[in-house]
N, C-alpha and C. Protein backbone atom coordinates (compact mmCIF):
# COMPACT_ATOMS: atom_id res chain seq x y z
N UNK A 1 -20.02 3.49 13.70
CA UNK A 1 -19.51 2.16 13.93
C UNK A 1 -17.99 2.24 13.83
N UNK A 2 -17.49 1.85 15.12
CA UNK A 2 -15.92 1.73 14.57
C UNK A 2 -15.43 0.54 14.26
N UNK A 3 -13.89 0.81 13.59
CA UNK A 3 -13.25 -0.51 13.10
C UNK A 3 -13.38 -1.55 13.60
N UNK A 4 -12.99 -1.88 14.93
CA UNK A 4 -13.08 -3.02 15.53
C UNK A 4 -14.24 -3.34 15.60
N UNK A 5 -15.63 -2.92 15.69
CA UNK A 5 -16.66 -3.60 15.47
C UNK A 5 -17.25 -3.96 14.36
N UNK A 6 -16.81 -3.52 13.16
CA UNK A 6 -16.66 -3.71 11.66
C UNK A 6 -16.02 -4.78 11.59
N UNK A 7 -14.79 -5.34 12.08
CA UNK A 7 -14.04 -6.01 12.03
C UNK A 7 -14.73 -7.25 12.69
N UNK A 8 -15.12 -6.93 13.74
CA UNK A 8 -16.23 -8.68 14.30
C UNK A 8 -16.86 -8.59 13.48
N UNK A 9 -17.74 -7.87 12.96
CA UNK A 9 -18.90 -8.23 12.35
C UNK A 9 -18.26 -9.15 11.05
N UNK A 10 -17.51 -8.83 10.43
CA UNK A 10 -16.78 -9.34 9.44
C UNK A 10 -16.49 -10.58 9.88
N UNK A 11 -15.76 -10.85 10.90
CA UNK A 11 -15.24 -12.10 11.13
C UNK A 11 -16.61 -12.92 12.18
N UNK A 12 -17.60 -12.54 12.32
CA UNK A 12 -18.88 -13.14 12.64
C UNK A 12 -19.58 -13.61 11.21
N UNK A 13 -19.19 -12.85 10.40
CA UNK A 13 -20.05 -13.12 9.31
C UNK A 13 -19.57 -14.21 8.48
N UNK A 14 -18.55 -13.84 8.01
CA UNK A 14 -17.06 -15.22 7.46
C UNK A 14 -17.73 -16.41 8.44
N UNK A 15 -17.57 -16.57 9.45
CA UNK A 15 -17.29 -17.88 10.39
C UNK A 15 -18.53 -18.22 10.17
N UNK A 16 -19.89 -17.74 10.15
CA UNK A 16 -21.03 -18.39 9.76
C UNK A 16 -21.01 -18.93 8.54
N UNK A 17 -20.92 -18.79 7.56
CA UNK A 17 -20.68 -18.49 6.00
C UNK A 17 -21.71 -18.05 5.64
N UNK A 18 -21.87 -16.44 5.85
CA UNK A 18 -22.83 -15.80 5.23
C UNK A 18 -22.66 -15.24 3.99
N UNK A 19 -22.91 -15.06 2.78
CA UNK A 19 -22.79 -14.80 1.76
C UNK A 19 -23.03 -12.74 1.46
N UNK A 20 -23.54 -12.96 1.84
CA UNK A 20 -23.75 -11.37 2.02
C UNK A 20 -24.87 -10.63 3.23
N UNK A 21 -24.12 -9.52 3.59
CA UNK A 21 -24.97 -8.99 4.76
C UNK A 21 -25.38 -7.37 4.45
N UNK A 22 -26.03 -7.12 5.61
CA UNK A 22 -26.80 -5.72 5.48
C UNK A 22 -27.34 -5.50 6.23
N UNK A 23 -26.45 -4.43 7.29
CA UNK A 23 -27.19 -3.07 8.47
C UNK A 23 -27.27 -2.30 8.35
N UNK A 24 -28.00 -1.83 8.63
CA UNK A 24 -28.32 0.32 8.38
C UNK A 24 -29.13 0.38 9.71
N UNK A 25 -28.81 1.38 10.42
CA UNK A 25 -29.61 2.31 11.40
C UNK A 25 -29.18 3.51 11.00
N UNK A 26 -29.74 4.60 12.02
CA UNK A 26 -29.81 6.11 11.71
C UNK A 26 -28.38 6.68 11.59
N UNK A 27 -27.45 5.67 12.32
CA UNK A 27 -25.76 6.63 12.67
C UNK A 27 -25.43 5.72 11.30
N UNK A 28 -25.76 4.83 10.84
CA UNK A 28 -24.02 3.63 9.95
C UNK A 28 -24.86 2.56 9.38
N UNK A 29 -24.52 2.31 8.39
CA UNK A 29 -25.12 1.38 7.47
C UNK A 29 -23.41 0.57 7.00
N UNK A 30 -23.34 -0.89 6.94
CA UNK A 30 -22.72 -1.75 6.69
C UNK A 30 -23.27 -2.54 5.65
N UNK A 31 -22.58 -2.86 4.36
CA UNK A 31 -23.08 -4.29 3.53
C UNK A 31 -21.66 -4.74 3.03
N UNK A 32 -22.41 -6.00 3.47
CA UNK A 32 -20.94 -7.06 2.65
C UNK A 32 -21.09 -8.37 1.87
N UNK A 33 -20.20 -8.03 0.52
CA UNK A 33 -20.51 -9.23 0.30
C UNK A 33 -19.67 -10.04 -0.37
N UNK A 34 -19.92 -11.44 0.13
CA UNK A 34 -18.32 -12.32 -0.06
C UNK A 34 -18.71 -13.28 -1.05
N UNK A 35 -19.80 -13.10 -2.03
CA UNK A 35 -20.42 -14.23 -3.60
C UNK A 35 -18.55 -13.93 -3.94
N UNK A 36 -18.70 -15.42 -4.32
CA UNK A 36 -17.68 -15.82 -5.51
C UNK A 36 -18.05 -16.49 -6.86
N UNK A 37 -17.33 -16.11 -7.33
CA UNK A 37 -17.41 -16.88 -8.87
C UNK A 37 -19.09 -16.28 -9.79
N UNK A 38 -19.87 -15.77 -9.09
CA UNK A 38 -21.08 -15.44 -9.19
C UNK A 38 -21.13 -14.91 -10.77
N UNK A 39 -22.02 -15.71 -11.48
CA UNK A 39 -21.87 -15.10 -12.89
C UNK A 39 -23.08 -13.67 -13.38
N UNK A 40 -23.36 -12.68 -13.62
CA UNK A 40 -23.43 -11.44 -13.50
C UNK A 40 -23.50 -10.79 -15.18
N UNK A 41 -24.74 -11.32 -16.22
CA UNK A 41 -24.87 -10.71 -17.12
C UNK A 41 -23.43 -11.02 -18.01
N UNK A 42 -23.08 -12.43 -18.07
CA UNK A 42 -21.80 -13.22 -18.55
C UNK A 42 -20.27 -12.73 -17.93
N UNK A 43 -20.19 -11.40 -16.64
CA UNK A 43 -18.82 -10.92 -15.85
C UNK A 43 -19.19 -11.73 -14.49
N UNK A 44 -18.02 -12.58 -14.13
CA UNK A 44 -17.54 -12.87 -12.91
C UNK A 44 -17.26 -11.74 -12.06
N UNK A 45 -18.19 -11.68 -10.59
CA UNK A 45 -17.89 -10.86 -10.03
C UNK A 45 -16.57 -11.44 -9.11
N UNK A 46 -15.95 -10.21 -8.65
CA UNK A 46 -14.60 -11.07 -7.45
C UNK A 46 -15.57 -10.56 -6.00
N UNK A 47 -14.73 -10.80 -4.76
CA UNK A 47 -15.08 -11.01 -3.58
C UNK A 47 -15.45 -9.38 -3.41
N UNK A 48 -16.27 -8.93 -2.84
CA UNK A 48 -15.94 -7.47 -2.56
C UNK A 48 -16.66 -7.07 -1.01
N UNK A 49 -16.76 -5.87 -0.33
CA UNK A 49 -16.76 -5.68 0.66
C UNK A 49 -17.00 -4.34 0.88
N UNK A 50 -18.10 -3.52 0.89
CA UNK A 50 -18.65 -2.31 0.98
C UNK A 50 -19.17 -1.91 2.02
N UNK A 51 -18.32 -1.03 2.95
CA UNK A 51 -18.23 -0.42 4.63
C UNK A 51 -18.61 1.22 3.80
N UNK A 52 -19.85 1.48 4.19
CA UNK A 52 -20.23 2.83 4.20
C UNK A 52 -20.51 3.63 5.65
N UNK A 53 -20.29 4.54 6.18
CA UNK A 53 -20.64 4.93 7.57
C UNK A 53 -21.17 6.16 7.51
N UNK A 54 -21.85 6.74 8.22
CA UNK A 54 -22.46 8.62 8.25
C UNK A 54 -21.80 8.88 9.83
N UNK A 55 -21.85 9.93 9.62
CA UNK A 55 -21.83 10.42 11.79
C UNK A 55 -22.49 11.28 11.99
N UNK A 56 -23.01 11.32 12.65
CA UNK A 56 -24.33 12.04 13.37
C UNK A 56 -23.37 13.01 13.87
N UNK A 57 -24.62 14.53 13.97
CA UNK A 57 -23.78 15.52 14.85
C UNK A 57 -22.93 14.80 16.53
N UNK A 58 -24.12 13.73 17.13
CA UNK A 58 -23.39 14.00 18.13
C UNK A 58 -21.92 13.56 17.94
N UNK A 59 -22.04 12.17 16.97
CA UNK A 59 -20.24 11.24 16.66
C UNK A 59 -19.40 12.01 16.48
N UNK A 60 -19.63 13.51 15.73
CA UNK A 60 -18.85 14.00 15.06
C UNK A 60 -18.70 15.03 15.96
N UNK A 61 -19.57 15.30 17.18
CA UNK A 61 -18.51 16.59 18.14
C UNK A 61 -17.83 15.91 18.92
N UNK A 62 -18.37 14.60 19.41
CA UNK A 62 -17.32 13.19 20.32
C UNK A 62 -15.74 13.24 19.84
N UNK A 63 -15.99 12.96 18.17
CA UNK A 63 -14.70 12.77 17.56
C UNK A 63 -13.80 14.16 17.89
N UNK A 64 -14.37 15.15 17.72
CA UNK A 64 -13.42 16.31 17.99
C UNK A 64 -13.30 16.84 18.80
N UNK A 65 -13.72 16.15 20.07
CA UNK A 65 -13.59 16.29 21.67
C UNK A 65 -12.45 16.23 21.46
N UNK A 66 -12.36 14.51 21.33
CA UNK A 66 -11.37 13.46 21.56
C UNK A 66 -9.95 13.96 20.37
N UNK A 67 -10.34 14.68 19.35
CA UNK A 67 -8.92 14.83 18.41
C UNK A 67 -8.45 15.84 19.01
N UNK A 68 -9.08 17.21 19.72
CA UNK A 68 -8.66 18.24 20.27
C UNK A 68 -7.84 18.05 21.80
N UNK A 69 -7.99 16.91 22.58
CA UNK A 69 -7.48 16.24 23.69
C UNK A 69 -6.30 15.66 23.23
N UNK A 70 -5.70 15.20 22.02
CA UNK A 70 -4.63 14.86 21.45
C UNK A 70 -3.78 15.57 20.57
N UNK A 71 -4.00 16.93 20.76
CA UNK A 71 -3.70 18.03 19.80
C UNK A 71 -1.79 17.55 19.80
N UNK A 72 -1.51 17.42 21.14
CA UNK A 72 -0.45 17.66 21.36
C UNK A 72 0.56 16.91 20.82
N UNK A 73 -0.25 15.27 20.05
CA UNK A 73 0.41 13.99 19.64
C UNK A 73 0.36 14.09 18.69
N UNK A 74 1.61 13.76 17.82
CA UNK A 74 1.97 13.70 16.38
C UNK A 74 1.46 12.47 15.97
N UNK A 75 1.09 12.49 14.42
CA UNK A 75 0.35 10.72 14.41
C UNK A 75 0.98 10.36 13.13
N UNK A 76 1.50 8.92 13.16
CA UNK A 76 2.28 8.50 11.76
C UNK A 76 1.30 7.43 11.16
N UNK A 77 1.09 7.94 10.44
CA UNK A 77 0.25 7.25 9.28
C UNK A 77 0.46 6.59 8.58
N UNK A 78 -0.35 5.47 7.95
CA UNK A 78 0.01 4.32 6.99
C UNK A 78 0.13 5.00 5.62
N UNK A 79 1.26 4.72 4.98
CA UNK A 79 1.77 5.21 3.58
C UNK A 79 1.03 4.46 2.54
N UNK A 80 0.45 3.24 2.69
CA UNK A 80 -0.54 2.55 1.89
C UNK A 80 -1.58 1.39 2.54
N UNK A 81 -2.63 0.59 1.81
CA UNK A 81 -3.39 -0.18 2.02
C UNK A 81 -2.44 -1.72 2.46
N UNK A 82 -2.83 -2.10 3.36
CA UNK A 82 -1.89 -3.41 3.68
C UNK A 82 -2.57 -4.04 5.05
N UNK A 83 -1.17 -5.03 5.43
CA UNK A 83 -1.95 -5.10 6.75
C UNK A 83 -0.48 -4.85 7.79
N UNK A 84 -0.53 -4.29 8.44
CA UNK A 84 0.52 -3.40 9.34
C UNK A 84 1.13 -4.61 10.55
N UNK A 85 2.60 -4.74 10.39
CA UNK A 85 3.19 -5.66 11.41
C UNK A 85 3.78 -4.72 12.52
N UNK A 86 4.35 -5.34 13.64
CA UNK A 86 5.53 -4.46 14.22
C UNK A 86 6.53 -4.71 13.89
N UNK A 87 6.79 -5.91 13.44
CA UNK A 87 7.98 -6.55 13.45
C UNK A 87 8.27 -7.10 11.77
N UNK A 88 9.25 -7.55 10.87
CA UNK A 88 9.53 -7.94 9.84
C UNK A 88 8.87 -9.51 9.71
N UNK A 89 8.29 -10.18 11.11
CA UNK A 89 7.78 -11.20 10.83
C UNK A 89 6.10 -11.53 11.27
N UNK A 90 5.06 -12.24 11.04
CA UNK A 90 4.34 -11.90 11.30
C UNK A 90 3.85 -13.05 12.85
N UNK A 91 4.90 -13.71 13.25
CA UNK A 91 5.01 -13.57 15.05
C UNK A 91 5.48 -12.64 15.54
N UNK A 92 4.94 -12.33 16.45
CA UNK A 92 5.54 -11.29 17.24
C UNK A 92 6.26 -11.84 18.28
N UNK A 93 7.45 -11.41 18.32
CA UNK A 93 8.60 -11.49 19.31
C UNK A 93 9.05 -10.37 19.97
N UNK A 94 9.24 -9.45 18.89
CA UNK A 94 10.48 -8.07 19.36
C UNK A 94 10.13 -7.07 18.40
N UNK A 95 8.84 -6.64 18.91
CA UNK A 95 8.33 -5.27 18.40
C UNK A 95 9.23 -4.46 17.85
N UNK A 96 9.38 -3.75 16.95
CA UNK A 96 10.63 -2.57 16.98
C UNK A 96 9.94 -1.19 17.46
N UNK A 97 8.93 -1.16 18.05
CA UNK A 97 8.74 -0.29 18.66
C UNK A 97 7.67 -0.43 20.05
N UNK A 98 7.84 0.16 21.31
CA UNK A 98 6.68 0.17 22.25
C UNK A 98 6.36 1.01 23.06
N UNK A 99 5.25 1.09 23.48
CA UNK A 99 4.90 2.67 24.22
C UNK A 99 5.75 3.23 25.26
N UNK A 100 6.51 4.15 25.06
CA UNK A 100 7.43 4.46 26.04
C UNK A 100 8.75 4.95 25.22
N UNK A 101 8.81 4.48 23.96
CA UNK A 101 10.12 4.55 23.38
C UNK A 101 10.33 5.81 22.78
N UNK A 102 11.55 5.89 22.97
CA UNK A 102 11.72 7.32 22.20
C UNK A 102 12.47 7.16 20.53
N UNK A 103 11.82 7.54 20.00
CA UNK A 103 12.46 7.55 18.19
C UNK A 103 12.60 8.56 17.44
N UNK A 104 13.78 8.06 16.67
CA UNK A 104 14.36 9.43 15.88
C UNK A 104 13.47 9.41 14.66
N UNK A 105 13.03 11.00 14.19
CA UNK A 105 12.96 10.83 12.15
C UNK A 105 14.07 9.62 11.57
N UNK A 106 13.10 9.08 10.92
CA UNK A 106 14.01 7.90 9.86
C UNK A 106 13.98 6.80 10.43
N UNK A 107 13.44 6.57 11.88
CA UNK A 107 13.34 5.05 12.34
C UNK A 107 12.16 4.23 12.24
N UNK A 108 12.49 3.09 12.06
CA UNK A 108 11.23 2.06 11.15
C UNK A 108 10.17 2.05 12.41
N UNK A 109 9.40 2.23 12.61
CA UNK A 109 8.38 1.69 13.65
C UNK A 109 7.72 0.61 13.11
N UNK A 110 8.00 -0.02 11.83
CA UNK A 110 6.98 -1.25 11.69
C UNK A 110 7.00 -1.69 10.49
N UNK A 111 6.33 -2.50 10.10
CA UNK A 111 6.20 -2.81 8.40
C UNK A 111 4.51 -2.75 8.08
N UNK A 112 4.28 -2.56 6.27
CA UNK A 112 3.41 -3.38 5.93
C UNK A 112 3.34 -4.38 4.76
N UNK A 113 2.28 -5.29 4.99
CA UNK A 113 2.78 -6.30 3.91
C UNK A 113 1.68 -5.73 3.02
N UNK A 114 1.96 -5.57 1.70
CA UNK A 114 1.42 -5.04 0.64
C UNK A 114 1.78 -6.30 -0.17
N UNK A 115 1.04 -7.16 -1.16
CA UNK A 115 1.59 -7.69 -2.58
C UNK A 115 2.51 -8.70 -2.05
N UNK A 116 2.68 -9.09 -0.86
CA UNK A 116 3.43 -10.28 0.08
C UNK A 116 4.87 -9.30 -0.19
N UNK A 117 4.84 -8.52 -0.08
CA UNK A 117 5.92 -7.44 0.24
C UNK A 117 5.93 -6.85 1.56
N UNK A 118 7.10 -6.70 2.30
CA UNK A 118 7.02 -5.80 3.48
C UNK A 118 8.01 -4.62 3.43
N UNK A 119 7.19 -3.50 3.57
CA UNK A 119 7.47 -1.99 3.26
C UNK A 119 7.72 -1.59 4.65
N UNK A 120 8.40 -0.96 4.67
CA UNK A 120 9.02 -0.12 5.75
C UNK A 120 8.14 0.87 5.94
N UNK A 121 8.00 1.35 7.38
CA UNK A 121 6.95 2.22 8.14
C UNK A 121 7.96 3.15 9.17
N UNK A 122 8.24 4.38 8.56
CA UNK A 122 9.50 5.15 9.52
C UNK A 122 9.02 6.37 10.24
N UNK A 123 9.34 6.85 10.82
CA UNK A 123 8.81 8.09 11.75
C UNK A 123 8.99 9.18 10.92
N UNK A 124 8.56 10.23 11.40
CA UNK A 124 8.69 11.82 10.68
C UNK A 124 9.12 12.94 11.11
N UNK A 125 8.94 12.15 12.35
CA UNK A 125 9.67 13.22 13.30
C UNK A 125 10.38 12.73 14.61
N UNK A 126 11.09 13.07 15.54
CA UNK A 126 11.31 12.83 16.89
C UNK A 126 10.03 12.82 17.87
N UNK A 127 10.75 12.08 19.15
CA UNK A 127 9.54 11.79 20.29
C UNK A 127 9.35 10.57 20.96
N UNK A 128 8.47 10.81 21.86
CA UNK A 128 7.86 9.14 22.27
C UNK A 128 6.86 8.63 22.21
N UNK A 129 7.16 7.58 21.82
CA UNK A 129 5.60 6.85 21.52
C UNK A 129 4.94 6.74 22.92
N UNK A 130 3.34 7.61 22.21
CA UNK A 130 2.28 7.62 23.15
C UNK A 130 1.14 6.68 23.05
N UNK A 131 1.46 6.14 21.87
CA UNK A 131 -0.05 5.08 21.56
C UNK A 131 0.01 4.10 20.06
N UNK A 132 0.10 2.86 20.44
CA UNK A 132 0.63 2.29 19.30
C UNK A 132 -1.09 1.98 18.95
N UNK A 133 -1.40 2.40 17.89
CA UNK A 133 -3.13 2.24 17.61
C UNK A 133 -3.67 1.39 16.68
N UNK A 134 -2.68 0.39 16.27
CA UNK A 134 -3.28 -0.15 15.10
C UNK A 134 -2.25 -1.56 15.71
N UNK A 135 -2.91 -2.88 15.83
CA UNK A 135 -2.55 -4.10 16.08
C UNK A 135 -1.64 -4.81 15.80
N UNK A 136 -0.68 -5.67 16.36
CA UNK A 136 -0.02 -6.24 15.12
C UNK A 136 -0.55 -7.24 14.44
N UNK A 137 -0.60 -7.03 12.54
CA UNK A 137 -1.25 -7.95 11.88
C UNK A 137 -2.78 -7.59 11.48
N UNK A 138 -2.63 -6.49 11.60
CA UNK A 138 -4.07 -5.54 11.93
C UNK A 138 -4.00 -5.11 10.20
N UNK A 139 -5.58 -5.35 8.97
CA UNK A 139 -5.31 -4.83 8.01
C UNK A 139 -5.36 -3.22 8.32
N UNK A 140 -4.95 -2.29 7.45
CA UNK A 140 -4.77 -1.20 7.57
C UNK A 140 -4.91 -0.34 6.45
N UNK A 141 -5.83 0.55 6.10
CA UNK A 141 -6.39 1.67 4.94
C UNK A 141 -5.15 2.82 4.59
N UNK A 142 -4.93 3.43 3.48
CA UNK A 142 -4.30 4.77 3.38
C UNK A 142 -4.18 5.53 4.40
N UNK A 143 -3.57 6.40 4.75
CA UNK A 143 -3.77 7.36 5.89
C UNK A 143 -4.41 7.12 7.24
N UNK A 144 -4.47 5.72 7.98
CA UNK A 144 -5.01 5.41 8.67
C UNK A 144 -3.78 6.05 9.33
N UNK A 145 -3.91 6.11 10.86
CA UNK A 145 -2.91 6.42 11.79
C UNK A 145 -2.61 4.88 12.72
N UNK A 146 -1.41 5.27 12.58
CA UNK A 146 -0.68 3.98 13.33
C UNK A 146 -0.37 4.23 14.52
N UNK A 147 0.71 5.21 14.79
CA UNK A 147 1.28 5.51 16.45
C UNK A 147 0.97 7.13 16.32
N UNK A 148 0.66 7.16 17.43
CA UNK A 148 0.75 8.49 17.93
C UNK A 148 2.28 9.10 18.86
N UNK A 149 2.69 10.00 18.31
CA UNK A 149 4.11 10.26 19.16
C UNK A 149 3.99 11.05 19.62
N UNK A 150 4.41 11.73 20.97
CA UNK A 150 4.11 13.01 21.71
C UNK A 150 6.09 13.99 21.90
């Protein structure tokens, strides 16, 4: 299951007000659950949200089709958990970065907002952006990859 369909399902599930869910087939199993205040052997549980996935041989030779076809692209990764902007605001106007551009080591390609903080997101190396992969306003995991630079 990938993100973006994790991501509807999430926001299918919210918009109904489902309280908690649960899929499993043979490739990916999903459960979520959004109880609040729920009292729990006298502990308040908080909101939580448990995305488990497996990959089957075939997902997993697909995936390294597809990573070996990109050997050639450098990929800058999210430095922490947040949700990833392009820009210092969260309209988008004036990307600071777009496919085509060429950027030096040390230039911001983006922010994230962590803690209603926005952290700077800088390159690592020289190049041009080949693939901006993550949305603007898009939440975003550790080490997720953001742009790909060639």
């Amino acid at each position: 299951m990938n993100i973006k369909k994790i991501e509807e399902v999430i926001n299918l599930v919210k918009s109904n007000g489902v309280k908690r869910f649960k899929f499993k087939d043979n490739k990916s199993e999903l459960e979520l659950d959004f109880t609040e205040g729920v009292q729990s052997q006298g502990n308040a549980s908080a909101p939580s949200q448990t995305v488990q996935s497996t990959n089957t041989s075939d997902e997993a030779s697909t995936q390294s089709q597809n990573d070996s076809s990109n050997d050639s692209a450098q990929e800058i990764k999210s430095p922490m958990v947040g949700t990833f902007f392009l820009q210092d605001s969260k309209e988008l106007t004036e990307p600071q970065i777009k496919v085509g551009d060429q950027i030096k080591s040390g230039d911001v390609i983006g922010y994230i907002e962590a803690m209603k903080v926005m952290n700077e997101v800088t390159s690592d190396f020289d190049g041009e952006v080949a693939e901006i992969v993550v949305d603007h306003g898009t939440n975003v995991e550790y080490d997720q990859v953001l742009v790909k630079v060639k």
